[in-house]
C-alpha atoms as a PDB file:
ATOM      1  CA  UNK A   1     -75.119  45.171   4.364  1.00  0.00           C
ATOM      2  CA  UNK A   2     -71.452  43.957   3.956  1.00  0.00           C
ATOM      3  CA  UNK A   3     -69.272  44.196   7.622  1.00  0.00           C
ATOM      4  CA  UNK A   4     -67.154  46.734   8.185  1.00  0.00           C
ATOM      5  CA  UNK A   5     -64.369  46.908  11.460  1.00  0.00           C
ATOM      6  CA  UNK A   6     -65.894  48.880  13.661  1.00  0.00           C
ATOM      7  CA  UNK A   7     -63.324  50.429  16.037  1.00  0.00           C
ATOM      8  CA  UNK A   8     -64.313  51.289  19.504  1.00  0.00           C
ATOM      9  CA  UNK A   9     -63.008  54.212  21.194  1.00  0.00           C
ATOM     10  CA  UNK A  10     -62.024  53.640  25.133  1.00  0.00           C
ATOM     11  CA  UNK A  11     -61.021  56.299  27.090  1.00  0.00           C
ATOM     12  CA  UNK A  12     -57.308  55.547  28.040  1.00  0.00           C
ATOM     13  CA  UNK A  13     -58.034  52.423  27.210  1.00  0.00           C
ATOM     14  CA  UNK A  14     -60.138  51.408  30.398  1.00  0.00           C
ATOM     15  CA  UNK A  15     -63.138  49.206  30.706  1.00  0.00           C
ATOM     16  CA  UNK A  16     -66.036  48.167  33.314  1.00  0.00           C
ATOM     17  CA  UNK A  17     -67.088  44.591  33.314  1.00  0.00           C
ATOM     18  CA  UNK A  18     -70.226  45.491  31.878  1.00  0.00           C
ATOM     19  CA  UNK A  19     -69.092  47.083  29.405  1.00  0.00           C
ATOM     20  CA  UNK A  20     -66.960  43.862  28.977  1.00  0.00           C
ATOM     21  CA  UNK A  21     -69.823  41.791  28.523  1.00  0.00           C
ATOM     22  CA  UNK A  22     -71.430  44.008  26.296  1.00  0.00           C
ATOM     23  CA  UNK A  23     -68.352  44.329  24.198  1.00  0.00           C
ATOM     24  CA  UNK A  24     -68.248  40.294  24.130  1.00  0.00           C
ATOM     25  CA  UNK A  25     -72.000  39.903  23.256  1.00  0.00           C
ATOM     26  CA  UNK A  26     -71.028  42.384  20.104  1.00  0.00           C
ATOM     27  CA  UNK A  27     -68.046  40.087  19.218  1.00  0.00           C
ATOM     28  CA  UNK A  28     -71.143  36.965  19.453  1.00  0.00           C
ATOM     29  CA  UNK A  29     -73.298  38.131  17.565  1.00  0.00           C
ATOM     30  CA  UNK A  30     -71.325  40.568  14.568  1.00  0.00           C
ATOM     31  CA  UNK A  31     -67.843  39.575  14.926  1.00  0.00           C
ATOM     32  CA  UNK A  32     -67.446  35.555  14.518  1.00  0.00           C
ATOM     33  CA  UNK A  33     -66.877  35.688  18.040  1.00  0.00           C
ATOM     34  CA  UNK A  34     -63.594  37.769  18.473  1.00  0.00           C
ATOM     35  CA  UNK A  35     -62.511  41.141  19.300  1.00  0.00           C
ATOM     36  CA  UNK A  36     -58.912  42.640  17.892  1.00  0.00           C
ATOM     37  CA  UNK A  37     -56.674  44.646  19.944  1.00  0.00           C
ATOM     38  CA  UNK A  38     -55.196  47.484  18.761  1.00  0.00           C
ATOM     39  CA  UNK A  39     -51.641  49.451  19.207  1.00  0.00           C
ATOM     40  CA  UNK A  40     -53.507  52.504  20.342  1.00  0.00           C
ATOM     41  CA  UNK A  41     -55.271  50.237  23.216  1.00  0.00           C
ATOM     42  CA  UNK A  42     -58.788  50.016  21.834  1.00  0.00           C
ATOM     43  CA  UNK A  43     -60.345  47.228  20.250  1.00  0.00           C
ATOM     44  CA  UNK A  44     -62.222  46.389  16.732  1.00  0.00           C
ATOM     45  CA  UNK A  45     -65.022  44.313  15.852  1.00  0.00           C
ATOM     46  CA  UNK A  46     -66.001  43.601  12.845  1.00  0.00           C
ATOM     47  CA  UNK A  47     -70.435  43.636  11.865  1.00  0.00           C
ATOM     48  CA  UNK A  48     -73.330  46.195  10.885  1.00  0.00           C
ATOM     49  CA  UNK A  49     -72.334  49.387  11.433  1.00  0.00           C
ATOM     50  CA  UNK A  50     -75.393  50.909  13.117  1.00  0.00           C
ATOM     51  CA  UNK A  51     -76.482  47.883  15.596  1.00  0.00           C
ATOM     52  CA  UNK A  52     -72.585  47.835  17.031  1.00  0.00           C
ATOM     53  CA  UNK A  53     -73.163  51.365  17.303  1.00  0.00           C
ATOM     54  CA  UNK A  54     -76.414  51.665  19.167  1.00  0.00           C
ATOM     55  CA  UNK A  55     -74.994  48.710  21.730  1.00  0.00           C
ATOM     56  CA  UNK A  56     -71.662  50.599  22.047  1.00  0.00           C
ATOM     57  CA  UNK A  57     -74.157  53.651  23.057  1.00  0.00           C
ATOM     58  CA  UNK A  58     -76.257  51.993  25.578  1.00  0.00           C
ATOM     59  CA  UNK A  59     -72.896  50.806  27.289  1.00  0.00           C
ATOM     60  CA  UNK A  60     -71.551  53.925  27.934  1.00  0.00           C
ATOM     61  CA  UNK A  61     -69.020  53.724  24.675  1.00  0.00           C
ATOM     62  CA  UNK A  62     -68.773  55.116  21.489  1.00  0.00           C
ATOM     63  CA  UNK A  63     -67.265  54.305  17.848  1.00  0.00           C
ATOM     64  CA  UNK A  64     -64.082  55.744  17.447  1.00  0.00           C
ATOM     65  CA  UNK A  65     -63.445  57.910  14.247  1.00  0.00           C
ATOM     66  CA  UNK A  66     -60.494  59.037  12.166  1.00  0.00           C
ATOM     67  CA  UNK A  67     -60.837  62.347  13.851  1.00  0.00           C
ATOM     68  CA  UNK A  68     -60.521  61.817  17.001  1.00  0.00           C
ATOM     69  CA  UNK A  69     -56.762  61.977  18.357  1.00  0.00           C
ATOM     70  CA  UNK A  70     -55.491  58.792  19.810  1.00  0.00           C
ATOM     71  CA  UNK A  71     -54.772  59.230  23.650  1.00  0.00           C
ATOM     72  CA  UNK A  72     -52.028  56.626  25.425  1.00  0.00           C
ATOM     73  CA  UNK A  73     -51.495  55.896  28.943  1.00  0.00           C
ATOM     74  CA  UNK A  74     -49.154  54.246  31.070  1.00  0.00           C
ATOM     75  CA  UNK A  75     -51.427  51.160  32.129  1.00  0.00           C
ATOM     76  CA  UNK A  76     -50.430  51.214  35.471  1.00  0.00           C
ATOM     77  CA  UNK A  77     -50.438  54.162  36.413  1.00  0.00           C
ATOM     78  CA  UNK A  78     -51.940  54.825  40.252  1.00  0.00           C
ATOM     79  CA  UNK A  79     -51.450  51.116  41.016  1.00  0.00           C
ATOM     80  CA  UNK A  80     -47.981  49.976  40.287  1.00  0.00           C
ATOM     81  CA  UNK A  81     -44.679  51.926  39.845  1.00  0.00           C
ATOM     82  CA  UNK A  82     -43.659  55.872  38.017  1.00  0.00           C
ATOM     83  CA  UNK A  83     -43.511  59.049  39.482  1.00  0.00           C
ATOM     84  CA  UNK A  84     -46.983  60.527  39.010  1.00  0.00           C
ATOM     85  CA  UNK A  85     -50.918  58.752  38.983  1.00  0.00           C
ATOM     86  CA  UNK A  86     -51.999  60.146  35.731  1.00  0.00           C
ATOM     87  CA  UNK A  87     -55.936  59.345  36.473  1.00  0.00           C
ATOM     88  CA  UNK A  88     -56.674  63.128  37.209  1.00  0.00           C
ATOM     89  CA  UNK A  89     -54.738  64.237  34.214  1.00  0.00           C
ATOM     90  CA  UNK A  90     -56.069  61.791  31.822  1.00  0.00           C
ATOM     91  CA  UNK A  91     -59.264  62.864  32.663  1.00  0.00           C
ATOM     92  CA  UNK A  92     -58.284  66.359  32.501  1.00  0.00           C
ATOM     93  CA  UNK A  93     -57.053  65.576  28.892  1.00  0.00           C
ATOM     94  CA  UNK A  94     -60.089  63.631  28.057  1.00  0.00           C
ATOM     95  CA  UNK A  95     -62.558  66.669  28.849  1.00  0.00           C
ATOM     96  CA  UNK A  96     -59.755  69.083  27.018  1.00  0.00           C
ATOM     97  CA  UNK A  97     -60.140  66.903  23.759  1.00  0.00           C
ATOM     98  CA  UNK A  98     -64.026  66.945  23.965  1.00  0.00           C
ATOM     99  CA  UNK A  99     -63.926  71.213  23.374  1.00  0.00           C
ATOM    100  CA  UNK A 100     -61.041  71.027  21.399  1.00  0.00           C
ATOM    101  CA  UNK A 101     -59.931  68.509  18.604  1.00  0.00           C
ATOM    102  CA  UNK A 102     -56.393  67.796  17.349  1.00  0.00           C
ATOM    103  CA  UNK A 103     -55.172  67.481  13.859  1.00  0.00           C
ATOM    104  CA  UNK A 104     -56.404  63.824  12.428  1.00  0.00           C
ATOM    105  CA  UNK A 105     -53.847  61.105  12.724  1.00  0.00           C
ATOM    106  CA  UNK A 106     -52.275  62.953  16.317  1.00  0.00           C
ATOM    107  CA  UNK A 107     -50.914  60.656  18.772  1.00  0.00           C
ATOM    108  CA  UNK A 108     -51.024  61.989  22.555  1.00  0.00           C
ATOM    109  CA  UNK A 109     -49.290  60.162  25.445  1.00  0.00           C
ATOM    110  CA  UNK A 110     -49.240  60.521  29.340  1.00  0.00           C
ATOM    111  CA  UNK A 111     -45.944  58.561  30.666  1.00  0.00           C
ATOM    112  CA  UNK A 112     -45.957  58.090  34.393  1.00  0.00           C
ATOM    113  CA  UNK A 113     -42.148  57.977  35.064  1.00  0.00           C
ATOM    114  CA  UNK A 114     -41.722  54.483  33.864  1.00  0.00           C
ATOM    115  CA  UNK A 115     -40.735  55.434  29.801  1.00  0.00           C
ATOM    116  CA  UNK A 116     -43.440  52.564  28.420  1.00  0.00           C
ATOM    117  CA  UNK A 117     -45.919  55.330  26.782  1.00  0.00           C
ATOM    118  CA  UNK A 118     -42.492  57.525  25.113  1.00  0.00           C
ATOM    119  CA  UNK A 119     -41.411  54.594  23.870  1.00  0.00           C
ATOM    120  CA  UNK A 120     -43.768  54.500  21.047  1.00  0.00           C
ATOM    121  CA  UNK A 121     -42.738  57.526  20.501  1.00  0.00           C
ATOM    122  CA  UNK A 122     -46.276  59.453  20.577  1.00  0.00           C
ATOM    123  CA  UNK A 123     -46.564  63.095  18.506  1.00  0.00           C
ATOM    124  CA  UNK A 124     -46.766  64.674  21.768  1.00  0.00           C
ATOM    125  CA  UNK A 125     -46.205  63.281  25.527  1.00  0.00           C
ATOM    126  CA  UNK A 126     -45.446  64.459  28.588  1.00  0.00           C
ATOM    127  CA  UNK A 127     -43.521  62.255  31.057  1.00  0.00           C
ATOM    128  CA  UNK A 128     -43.934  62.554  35.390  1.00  0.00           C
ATOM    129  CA  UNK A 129     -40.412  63.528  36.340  1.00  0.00           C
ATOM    130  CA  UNK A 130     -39.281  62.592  39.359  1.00  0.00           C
ATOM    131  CA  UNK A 131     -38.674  66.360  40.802  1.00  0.00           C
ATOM    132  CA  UNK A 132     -42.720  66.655  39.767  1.00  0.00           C
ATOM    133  CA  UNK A 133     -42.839  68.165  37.041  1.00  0.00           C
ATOM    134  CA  UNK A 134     -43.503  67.065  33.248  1.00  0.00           C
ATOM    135  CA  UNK A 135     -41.121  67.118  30.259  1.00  0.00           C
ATOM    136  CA  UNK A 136     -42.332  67.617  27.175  1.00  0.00           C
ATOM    137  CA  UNK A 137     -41.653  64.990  25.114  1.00  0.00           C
ATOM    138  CA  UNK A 138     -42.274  65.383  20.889  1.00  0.00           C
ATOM    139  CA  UNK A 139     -41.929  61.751  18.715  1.00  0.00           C
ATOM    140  CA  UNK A 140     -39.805  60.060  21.443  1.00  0.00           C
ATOM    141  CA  UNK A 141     -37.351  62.871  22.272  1.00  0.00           C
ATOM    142  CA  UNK A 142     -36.877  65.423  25.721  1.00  0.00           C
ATOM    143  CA  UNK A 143     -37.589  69.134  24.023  1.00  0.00           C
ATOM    144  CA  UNK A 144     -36.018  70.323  27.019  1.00  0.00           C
ATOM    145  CA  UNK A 145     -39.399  71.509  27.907  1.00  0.00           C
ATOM    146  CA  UNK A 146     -40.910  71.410  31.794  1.00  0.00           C
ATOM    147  CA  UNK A 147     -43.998  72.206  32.981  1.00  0.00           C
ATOM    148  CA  UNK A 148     -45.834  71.623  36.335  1.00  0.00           C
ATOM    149  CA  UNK A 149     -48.599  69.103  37.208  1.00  0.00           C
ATOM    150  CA  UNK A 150     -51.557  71.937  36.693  1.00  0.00           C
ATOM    151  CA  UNK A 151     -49.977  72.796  33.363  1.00  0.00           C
ATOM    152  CA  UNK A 152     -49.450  69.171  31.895  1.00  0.00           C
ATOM    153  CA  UNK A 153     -52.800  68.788  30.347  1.00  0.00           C
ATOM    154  CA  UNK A 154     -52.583  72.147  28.677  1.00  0.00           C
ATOM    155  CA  UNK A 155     -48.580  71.466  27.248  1.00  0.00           C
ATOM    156  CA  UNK A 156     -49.879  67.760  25.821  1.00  0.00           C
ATOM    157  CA  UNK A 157     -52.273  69.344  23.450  1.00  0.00           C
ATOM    158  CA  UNK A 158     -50.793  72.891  22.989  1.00  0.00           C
ATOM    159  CA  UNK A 159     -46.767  72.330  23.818  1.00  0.00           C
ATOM    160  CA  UNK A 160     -44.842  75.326  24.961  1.00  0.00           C
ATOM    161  CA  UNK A 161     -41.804  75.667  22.637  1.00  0.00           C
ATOM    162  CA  UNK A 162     -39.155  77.493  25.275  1.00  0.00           C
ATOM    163  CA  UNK A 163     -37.423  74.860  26.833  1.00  0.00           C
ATOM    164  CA  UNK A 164     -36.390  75.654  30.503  1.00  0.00           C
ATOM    165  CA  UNK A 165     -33.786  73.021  30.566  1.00  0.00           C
ATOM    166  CA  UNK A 166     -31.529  70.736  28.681  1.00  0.00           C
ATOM    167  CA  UNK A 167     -33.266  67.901  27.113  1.00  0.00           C
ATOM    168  CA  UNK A 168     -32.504  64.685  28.623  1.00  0.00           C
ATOM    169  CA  UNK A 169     -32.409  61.097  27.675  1.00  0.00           C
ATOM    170  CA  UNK A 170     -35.255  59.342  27.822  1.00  0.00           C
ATOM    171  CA  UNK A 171     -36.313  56.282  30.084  1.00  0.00           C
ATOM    172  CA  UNK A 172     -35.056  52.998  28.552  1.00  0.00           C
ATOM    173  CA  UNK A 173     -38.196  51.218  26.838  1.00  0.00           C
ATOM    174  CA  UNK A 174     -39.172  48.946  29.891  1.00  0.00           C
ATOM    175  CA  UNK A 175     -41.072  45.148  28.373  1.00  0.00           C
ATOM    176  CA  UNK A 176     -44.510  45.120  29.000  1.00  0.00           C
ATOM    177  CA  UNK A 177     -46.507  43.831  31.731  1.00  0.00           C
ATOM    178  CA  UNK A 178     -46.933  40.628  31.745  1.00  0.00           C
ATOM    179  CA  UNK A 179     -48.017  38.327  34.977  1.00  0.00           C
ATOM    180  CA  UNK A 180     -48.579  37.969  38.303  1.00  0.00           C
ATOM    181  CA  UNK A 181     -48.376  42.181  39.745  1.00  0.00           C
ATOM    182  CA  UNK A 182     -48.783  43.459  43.025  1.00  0.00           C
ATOM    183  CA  UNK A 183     -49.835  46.495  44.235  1.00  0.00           C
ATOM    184  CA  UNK A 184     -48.599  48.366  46.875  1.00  0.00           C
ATOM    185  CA  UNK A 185     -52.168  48.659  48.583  1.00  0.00           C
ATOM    186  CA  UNK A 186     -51.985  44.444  48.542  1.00  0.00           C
ATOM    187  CA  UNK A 187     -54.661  43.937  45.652  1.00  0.00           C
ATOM    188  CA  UNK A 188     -53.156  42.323  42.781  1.00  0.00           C
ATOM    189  CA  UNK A 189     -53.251  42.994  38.837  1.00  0.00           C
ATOM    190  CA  UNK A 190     -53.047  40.264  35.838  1.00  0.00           C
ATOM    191  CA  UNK A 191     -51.664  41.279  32.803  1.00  0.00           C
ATOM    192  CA  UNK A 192     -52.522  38.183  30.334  1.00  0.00           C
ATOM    193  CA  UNK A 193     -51.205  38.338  26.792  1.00  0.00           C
ATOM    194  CA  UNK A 194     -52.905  37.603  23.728  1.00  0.00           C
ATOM    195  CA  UNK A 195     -51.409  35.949  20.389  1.00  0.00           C
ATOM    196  CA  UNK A 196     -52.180  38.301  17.537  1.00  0.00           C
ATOM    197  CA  UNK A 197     -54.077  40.871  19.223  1.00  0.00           C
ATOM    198  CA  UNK A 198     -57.259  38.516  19.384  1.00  0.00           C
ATOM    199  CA  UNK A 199     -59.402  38.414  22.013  1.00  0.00           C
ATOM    200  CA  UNK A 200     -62.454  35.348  21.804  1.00  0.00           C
ATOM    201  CA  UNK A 201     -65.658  36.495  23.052  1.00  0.00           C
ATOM    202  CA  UNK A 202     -65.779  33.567  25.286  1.00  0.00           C
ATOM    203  CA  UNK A 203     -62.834  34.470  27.112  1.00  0.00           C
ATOM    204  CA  UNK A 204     -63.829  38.619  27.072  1.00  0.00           C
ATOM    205  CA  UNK A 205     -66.692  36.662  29.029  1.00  0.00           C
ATOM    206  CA  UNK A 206     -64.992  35.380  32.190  1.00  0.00           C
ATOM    207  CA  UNK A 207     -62.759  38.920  32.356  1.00  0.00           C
ATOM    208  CA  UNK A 208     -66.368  40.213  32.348  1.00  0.00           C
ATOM    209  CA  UNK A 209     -67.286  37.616  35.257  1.00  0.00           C
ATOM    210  CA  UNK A 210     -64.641  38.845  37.675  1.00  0.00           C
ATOM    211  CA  UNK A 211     -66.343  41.843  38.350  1.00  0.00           C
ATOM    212  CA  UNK A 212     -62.957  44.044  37.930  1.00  0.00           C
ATOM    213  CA  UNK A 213     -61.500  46.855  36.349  1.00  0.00           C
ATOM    214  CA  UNK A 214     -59.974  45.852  33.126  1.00  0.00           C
ATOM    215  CA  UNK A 215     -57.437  47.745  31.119  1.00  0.00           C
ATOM    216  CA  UNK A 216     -56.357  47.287  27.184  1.00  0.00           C
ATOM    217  CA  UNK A 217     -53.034  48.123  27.132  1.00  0.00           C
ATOM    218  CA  UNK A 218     -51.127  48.988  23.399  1.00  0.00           C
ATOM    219  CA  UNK A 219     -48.994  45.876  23.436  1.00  0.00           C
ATOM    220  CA  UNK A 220     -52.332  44.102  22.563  1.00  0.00           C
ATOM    221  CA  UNK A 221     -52.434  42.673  26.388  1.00  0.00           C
ATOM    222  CA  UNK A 222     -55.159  43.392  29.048  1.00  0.00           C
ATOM    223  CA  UNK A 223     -54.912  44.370  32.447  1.00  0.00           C
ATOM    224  CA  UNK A 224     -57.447  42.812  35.124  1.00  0.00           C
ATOM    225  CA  UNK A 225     -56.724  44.994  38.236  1.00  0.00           C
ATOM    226  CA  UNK A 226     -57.488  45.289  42.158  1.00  0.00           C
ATOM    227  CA  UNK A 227     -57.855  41.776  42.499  1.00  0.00           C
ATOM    228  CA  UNK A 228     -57.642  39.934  46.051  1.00  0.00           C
ATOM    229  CA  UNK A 229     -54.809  36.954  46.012  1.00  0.00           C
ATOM    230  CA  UNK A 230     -57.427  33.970  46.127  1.00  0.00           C
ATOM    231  CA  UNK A 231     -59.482  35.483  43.041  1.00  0.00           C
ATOM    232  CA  UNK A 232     -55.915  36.452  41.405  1.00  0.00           C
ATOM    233  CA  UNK A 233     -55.321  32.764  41.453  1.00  0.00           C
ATOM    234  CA  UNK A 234     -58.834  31.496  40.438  1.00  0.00           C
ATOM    235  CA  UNK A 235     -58.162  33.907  37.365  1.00  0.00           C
ATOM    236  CA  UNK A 236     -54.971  32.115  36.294  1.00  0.00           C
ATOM    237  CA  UNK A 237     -56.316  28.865  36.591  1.00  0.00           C
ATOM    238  CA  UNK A 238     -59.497  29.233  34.675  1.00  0.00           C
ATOM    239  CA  UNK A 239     -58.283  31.573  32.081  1.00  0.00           C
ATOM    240  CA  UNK A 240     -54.399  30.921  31.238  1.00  0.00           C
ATOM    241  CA  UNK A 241     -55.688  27.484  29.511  1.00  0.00           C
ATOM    242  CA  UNK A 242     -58.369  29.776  27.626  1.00  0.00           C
ATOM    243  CA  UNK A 243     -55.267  31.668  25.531  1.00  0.00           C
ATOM    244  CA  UNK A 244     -55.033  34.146  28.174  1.00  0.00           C
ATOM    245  CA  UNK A 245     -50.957  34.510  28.610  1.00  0.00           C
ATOM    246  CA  UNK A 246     -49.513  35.149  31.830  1.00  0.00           C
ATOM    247  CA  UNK A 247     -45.442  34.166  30.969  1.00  0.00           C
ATOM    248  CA  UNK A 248     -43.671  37.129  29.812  1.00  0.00           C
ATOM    249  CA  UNK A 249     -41.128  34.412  28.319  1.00  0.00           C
ATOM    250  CA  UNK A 250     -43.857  33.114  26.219  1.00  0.00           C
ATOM    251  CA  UNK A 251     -42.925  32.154  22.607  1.00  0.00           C
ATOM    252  CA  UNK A 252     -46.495  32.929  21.498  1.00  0.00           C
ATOM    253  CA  UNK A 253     -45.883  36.793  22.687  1.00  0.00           C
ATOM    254  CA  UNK A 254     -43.070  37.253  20.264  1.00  0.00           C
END
């Protein structure tokens, strides 16, 4: 049976170690040892079909199909930075998209404050005001829209159409995380970069190792998160000479 890319769907983008490992063994075994990246923050491997299926299955993850809308996050949210921790509305949206499918080919996104999510100019966002509420954001631009915290989940997949204000510029595009990031709580997250999107299985591996949260993000860069300084350090050490990129300035992120 020929290979075929095999797209796998995470949820906002998030990822436990084990399904980390999992995810690497896949990339082993069917896909010559790499796993791609994607701009929706999910990741492809190429092999059979059904046996990256069935693994994706036991691990608590499925294939992701043309159908299914794509959902985008702001990375950080409920560690670093914006206005709002989306966590309880992603999963609000999540649930919401299980009973009720969008039109093929939809984009949804859930901005935090920051402007990195609107910036890709999603079908439909909304974006965590600072007075609390949401604007409704359609392709990259304010509709003037606002709706509370309890109503955001409902406006992302069925947007009111009365604004209640004026629209309003949007946040600036801010770069991507990249680095060395603290958290307010004193844990620390790594965002590494990686040339082309490509992630070896041998270095999915040691992210798997740490035993931490880890986030794809849609600027084809992962996220290891709530780490303690001395492991934070260990990371960079062992893994920046792996291909993992930790230099926002980096020519090899251009």
């Amino acid at each position: 049976m020929a290979d075929t890319a095999v797209d796998v769907h995470l949820p906002a983008g998030h990822l436990t170690s084990a399904q980390v490992q999992v995810l690497a063994e896949l990339a082993h075994t069917h896909g010559g040892g790499e796993l791609h990246l994607t701009a929706h923050a999910q990741l492809q491997v190429r092999g059979d079909h059904a046996a990256i299926s069935a693994a994706l299955t036991a691990a608590g993850l499925t294939v992701d199909v043309p159908t299914r809308a794509r959902l985008l996050v702001s990375p950080l949210s409920g560690r670093i930075g914006g206005h709002h921790d989306l966590r309880e509305l992603t999963a609000a949206v999540l649930a919401r998209l299980d009973e009720r499918p969008v039109p093929a080919g939809t984009v949804l996104g859930l901005d935090d404050g920051t402007g990195d999510i609107v910036a890709l100019a999603p079908t439909v966002a909304v974006l965590a005001r600072p007075d609390g509420r949401f604007a409704v954001i359609r392709d990259g631009a304010d509709t003037g829209v606002r709706v509370d915290p309890q109503d955001a989940a409902e406006a992302l997949l069925t947007p009111p159409t009365d604004p209640t204000g004026d629209p309003e510029p949007v946040p600036e595009r801010p770069r991507p995380p990249i680095g060395w990031l603290d958290q307010p709580d004193g844990a620390v997250t790594l965002a590494g970069g990686l040339p082309g999107g490509i992630l070896p299985a041998r270095l999915a591996e040691f992210l798997a190792a740490v035993e931490r949260p880890v986030i794809v993000t849609p600027w084809r860069s992962v996220l290891l998160c709530d780490l303690d300084e001395w492991t934070a350090e260990q990371v960079v050490r062992v893994l920046a000479p792996m291909g993992l990129i930790f230099d926002a300035d980096s020519p090899h992120l251009r």
